[in-house]
PDB file of N, CA and C in Angstrom:
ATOM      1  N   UNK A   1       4.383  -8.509 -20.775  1.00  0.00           N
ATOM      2  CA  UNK A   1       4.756  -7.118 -20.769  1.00  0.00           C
ATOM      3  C   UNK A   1       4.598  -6.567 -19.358  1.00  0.00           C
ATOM      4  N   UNK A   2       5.654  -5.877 -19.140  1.00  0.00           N
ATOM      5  CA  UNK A   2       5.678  -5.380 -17.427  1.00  0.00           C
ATOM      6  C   UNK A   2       4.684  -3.980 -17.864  1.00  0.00           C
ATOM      7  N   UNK A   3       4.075  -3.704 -16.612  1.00  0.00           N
ATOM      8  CA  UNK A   3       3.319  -2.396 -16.375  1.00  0.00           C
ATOM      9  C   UNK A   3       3.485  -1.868 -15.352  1.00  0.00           C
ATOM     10  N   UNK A   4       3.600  -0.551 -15.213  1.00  0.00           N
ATOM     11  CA  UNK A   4       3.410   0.179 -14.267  1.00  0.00           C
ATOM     12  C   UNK A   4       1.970   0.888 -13.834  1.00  0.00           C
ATOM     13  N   UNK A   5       1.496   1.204 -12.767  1.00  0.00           N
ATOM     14  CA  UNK A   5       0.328   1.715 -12.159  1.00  0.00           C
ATOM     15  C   UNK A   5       0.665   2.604 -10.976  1.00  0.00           C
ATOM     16  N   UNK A   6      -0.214   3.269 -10.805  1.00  0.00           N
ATOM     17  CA  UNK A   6      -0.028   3.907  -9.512  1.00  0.00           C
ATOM     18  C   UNK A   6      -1.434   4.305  -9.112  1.00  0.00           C
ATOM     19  N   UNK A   7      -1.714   4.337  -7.949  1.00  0.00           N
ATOM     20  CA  UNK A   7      -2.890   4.892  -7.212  1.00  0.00           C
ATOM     21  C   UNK A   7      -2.299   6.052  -5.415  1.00  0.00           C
ATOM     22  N   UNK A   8      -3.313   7.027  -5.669  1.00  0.00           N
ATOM     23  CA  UNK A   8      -2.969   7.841  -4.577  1.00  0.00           C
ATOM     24  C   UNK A   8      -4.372   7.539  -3.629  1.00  0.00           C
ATOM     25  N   UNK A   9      -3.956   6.768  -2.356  1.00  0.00           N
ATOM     26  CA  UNK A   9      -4.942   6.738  -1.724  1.00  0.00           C
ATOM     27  C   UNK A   9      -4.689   7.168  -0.053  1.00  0.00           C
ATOM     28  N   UNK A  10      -5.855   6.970   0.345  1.00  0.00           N
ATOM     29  CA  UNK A  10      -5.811   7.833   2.013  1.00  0.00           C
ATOM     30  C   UNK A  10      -5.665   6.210   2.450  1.00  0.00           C
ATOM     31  N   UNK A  11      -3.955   7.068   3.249  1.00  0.00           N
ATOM     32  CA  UNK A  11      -4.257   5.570   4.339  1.00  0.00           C
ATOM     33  C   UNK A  11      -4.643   5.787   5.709  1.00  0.00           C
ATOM     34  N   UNK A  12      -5.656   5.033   6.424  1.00  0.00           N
ATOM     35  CA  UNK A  12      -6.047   5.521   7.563  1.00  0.00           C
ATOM     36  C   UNK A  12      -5.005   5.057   8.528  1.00  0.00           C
ATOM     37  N   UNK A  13      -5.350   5.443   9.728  1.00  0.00           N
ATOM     38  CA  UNK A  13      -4.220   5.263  10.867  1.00  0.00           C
ATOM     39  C   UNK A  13      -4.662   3.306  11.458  1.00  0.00           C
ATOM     40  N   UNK A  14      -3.796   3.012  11.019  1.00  0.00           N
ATOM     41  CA  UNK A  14      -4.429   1.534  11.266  1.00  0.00           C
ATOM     42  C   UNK A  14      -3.799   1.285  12.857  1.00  0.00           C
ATOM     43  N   UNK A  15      -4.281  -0.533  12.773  1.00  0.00           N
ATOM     44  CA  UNK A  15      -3.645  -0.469  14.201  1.00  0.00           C
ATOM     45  C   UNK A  15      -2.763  -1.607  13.399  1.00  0.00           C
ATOM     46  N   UNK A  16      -1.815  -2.168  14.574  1.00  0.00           N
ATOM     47  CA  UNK A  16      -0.765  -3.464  13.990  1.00  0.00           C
ATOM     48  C   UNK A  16      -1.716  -4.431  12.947  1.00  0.00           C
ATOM     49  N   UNK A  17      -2.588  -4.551  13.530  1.00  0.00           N
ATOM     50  CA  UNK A  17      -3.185  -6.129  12.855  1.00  0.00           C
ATOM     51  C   UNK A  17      -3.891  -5.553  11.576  1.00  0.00           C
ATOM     52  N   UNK A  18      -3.999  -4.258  11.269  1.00  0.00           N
ATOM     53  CA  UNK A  18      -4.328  -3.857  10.093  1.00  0.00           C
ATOM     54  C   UNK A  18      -3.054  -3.517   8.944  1.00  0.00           C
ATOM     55  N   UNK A  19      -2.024  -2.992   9.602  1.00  0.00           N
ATOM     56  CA  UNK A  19      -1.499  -2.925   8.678  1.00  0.00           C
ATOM     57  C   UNK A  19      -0.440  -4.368   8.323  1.00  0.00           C
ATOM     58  N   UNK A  20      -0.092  -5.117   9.059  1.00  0.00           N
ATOM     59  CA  UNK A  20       0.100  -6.370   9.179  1.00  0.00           C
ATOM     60  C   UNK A  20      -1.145  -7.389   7.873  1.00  0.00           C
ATOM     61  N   UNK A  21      -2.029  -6.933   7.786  1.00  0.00           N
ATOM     62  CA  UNK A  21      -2.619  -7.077   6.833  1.00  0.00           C
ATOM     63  C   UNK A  21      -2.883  -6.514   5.301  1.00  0.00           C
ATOM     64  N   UNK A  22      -2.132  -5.232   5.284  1.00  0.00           N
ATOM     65  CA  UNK A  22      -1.621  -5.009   4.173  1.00  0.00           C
ATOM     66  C   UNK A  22      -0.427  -5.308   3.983  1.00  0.00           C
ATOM     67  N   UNK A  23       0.248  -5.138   4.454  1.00  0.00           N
ATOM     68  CA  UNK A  23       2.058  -6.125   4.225  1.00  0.00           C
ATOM     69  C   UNK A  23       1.397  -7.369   3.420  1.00  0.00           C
ATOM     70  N   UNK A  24       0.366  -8.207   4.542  1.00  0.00           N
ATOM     71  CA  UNK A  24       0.545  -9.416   3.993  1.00  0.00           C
ATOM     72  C   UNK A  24      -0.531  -9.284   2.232  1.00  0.00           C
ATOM     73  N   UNK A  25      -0.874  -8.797   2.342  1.00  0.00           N
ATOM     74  CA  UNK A  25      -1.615  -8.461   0.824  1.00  0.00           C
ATOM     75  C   UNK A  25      -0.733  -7.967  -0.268  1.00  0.00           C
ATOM     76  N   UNK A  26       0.380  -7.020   0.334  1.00  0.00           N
ATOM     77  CA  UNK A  26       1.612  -7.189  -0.540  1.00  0.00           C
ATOM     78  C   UNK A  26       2.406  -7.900  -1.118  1.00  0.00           C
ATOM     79  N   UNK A  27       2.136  -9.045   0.324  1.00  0.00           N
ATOM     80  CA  UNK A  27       3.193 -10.005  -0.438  1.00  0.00           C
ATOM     81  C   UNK A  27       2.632 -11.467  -1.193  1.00  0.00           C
ATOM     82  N   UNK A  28       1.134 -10.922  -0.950  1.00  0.00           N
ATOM     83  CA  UNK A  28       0.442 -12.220  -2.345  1.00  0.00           C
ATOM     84  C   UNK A  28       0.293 -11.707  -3.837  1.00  0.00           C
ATOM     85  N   UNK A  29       0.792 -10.322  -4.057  1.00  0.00           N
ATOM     86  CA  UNK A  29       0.334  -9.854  -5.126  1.00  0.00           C
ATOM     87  C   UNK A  29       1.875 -10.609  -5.887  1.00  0.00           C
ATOM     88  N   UNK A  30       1.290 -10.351  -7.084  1.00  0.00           N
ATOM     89  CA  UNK A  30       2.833 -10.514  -7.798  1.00  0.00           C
ATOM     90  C   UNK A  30       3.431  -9.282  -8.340  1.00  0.00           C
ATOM     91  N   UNK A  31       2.826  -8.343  -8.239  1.00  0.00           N
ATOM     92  CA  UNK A  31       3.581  -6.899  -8.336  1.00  0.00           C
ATOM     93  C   UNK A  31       5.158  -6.520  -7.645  1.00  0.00           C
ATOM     94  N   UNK A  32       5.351  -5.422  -8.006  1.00  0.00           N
ATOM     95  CA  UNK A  32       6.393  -5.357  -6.841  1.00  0.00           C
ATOM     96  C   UNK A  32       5.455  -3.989  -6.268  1.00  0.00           C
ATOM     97  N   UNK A  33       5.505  -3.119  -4.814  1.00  0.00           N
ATOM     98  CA  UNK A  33       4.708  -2.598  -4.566  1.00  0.00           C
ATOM     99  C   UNK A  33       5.923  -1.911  -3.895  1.00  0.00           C
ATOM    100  N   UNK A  34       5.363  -0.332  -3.936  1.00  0.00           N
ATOM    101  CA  UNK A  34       6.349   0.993  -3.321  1.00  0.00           C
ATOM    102  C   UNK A  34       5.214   1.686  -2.454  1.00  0.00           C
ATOM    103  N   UNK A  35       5.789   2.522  -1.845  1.00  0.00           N
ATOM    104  CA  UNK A  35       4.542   3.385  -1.287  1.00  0.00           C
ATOM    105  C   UNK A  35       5.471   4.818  -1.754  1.00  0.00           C
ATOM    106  N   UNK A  36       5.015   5.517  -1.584  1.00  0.00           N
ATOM    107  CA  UNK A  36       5.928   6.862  -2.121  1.00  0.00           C
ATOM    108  C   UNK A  36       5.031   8.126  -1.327  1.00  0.00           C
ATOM    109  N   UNK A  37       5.467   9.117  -0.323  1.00  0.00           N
ATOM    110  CA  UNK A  37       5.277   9.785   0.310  1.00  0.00           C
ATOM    111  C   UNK A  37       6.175  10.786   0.851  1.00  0.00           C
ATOM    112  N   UNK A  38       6.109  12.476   0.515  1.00  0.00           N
ATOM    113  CA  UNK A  38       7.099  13.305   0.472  1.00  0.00           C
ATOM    114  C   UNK A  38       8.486  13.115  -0.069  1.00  0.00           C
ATOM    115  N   UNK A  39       8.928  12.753  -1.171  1.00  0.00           N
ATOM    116  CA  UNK A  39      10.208  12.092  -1.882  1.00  0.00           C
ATOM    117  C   UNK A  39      10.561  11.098  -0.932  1.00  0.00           C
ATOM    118  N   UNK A  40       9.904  10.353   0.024  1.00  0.00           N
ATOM    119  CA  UNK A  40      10.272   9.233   0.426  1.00  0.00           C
ATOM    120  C   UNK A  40       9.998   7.938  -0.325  1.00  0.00           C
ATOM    121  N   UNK A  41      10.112   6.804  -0.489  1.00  0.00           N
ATOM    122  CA  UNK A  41       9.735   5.405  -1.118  1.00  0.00           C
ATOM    123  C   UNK A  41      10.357   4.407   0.016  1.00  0.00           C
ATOM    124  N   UNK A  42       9.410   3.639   0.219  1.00  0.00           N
ATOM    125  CA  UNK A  42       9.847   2.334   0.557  1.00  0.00           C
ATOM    126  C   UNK A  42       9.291   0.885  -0.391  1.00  0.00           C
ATOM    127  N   UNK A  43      10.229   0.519  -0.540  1.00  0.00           N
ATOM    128  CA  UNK A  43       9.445  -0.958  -1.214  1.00  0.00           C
ATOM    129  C   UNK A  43       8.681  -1.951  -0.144  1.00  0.00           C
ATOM    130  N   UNK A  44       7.909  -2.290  -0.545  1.00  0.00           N
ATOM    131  CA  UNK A  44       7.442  -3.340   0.515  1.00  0.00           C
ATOM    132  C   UNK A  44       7.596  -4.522   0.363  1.00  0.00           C
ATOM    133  N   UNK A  45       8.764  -4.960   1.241  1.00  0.00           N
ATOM    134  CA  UNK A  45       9.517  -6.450   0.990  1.00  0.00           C
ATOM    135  C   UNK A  45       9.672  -6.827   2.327  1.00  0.00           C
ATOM    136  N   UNK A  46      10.162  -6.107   2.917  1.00  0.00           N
ATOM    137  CA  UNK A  46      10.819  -6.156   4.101  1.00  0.00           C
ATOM    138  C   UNK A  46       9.443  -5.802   4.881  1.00  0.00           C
ATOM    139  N   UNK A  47       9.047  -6.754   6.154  1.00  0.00           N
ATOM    140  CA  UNK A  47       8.339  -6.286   7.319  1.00  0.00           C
ATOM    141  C   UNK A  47       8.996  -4.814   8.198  1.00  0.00           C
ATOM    142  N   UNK A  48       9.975  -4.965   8.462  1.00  0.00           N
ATOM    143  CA  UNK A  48      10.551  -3.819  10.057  1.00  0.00           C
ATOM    144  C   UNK A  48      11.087  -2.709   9.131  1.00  0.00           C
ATOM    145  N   UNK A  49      11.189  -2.215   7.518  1.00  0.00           N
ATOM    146  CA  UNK A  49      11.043  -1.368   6.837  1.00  0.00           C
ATOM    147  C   UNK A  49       9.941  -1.337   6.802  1.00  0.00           C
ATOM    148  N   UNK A  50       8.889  -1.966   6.568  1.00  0.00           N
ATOM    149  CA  UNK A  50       7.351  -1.164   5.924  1.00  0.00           C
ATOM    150  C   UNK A  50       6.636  -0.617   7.587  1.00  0.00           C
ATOM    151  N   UNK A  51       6.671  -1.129   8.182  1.00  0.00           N
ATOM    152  CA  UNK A  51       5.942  -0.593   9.570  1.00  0.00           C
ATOM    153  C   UNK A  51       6.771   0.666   9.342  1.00  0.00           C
ATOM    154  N   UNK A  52       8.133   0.526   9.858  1.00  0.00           N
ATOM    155  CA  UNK A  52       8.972   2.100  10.251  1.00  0.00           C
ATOM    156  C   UNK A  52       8.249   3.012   9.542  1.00  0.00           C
ATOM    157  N   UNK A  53       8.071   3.126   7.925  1.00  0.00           N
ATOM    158  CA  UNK A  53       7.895   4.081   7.388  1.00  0.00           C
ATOM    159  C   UNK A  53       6.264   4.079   7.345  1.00  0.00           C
ATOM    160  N   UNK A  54       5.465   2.698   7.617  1.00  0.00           N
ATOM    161  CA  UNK A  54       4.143   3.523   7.965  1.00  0.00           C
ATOM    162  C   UNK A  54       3.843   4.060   9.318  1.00  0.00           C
ATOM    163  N   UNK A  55       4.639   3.987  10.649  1.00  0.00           N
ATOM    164  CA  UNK A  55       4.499   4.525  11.404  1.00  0.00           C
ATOM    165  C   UNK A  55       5.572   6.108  11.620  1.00  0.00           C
ATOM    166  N   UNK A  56       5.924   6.289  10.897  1.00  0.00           N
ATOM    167  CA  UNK A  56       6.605   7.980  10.673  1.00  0.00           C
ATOM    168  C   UNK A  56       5.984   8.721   9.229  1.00  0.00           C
ATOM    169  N   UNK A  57       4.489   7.917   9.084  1.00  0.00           N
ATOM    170  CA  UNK A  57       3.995   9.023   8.316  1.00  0.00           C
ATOM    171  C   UNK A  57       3.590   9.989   8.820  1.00  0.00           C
ATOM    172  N   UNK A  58       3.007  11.335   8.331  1.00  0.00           N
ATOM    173  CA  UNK A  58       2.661  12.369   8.591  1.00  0.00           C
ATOM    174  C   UNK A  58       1.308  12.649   8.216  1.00  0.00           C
ATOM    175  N   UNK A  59       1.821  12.772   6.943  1.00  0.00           N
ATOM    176  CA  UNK A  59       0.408  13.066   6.148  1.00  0.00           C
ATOM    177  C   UNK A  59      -0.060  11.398   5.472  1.00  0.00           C
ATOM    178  N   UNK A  60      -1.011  11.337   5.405  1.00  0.00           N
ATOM    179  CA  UNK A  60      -2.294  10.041   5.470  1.00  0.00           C
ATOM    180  C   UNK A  60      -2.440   9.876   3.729  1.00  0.00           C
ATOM    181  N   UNK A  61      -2.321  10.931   2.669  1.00  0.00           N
ATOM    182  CA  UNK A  61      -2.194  10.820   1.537  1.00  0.00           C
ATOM    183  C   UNK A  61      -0.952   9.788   1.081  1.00  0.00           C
ATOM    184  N   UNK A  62      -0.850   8.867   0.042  1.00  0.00           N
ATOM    185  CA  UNK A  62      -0.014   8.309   0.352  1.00  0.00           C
ATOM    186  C   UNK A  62       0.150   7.898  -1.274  1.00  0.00           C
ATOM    187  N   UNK A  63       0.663   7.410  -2.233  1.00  0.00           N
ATOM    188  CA  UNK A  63       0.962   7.033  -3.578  1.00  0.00           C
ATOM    189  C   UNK A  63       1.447   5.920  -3.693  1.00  0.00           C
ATOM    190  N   UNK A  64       0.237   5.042  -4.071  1.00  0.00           N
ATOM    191  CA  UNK A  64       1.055   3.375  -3.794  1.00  0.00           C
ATOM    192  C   UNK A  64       1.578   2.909  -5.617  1.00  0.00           C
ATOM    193  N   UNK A  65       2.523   2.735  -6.172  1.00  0.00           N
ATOM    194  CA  UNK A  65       3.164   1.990  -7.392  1.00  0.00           C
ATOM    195  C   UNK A  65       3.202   0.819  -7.684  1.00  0.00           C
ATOM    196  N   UNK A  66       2.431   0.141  -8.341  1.00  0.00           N
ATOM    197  CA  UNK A  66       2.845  -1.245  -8.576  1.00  0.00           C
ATOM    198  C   UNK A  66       3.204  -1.452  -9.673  1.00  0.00           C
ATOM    199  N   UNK A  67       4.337  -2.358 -10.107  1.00  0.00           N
ATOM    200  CA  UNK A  67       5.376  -2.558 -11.164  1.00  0.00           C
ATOM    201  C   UNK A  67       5.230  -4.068 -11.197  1.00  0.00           C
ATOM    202  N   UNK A  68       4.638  -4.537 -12.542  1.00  0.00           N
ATOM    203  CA  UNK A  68       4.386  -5.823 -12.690  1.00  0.00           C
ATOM    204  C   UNK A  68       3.609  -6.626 -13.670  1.00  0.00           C
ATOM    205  N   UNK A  69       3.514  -7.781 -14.563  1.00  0.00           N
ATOM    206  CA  UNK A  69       3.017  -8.076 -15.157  1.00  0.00           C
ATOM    207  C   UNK A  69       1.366  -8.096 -14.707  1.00  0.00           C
ATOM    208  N   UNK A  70       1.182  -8.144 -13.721  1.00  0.00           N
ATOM    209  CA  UNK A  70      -0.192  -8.047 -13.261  1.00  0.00           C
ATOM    210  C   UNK A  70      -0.637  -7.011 -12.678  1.00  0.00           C
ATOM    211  N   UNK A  71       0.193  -5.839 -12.511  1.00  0.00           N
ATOM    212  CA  UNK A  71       0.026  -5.093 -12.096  1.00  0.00           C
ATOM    213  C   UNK A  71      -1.606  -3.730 -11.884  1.00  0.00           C
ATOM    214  N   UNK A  72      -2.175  -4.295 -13.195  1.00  0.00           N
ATOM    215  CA  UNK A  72      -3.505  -3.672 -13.158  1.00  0.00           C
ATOM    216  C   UNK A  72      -4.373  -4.555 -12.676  1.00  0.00           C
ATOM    217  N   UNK A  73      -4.383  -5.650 -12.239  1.00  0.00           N
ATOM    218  CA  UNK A  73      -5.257  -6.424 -11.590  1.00  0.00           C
ATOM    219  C   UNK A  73      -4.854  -6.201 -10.079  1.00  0.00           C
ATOM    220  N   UNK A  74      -3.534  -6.126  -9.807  1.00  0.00           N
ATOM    221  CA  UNK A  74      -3.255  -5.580  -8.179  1.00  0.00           C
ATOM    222  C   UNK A  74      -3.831  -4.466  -7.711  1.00  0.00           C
ATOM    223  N   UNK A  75      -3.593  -3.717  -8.551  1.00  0.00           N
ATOM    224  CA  UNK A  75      -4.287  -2.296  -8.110  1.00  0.00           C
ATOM    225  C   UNK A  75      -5.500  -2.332  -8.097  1.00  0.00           C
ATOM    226  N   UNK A  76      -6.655  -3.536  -8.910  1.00  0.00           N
ATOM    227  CA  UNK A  76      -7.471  -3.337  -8.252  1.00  0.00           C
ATOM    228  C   UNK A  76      -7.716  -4.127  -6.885  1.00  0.00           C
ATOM    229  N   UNK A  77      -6.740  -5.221  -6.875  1.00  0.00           N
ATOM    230  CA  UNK A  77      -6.905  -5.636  -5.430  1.00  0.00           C
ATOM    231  C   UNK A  77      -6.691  -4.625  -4.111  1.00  0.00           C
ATOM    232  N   UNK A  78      -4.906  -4.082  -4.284  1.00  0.00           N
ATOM    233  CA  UNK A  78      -5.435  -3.173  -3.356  1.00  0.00           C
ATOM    234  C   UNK A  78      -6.472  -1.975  -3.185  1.00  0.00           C
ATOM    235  N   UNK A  79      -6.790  -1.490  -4.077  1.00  0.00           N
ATOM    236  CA  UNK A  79      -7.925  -0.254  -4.104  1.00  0.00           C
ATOM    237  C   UNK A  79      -8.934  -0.797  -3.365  1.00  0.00           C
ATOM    238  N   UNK A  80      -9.612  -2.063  -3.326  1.00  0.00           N
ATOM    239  CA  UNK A  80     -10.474  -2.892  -2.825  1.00  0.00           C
ATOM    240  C   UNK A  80     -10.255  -2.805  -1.207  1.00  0.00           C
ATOM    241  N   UNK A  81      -9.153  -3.296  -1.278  1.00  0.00           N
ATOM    242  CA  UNK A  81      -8.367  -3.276   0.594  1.00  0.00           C
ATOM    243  C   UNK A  81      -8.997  -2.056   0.700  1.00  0.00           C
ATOM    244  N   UNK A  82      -8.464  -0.831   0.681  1.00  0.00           N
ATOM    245  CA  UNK A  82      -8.721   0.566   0.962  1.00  0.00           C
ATOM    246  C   UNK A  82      -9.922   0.921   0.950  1.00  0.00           C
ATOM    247  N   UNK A  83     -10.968   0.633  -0.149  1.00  0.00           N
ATOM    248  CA  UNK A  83     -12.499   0.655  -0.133  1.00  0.00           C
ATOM    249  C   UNK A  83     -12.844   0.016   1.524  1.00  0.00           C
ATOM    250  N   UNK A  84     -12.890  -0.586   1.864  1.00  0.00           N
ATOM    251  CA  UNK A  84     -13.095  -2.032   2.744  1.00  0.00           C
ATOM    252  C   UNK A  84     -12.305  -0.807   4.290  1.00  0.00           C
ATOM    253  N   UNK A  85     -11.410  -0.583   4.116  1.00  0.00           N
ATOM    254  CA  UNK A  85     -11.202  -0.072   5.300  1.00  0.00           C
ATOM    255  C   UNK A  85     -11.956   1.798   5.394  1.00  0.00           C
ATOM    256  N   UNK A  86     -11.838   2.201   4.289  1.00  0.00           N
ATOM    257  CA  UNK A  86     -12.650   3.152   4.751  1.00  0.00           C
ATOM    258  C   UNK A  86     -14.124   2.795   5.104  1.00  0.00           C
ATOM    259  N   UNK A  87     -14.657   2.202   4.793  1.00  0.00           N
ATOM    260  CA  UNK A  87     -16.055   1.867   4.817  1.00  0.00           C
ATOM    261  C   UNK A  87     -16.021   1.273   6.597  1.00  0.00           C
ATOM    262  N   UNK A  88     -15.129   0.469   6.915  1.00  0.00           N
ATOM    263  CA  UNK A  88     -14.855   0.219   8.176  1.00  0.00           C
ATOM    264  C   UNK A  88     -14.458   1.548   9.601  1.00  0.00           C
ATOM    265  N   UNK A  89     -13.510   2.399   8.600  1.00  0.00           N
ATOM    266  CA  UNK A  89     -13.459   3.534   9.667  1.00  0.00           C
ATOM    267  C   UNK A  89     -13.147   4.557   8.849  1.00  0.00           C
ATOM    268  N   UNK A  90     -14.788   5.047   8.811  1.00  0.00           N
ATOM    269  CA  UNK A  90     -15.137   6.269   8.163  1.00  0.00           C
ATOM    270  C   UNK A  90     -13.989   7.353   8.709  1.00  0.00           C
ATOM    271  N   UNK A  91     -13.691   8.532   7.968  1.00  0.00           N
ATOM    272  CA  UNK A  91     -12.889   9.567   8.361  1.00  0.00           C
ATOM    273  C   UNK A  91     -13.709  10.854   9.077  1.00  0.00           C
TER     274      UNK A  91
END
């Protein structure tokens, strides 16, 4: 059975090799993964789409979707990522 999830989390201002590290965490999940920010969406499939649109964010609030048979086990993987980087660079 497919599921949907969503989590709204703060993304901090990373540098390349951080967010290069969520791409790549995207693409071990078996979800499919969106980010969704001001009626924008990007899927995250594509590398030189997911940078563009994480580097023309604005606001740091951000709504990540995952669509997938595993999808509640992704979300807690990424929520984990995000734990892990705030704890790394407090706001």
């Amino acid at each position: 059975m497919k599921h949907i999830v969503s989590s709204k989390v703060f993304l901090p201002s990373f540098t390349l090799e951080k967010t290069l590290e969520l791409y790549q965490l995207c693409q071990t999940v078996k979800s499919k993964i969106y980010l969704v920010m001001n009626g924008r969406t990007c899927e995250v499939n594509q590398l030189p789409k997911f940078i563009s649109f994480i580097l023309t964010l604005k606001n740091r609030n951000i709504l990540i979707i995952m669509e997938g048979k595993e999808a509640l086990s992704d979300r807690e993987r990424m929520n984990h990522f995000f734990e892990q980087q705030k704890s790394r660079c407090p706001a």
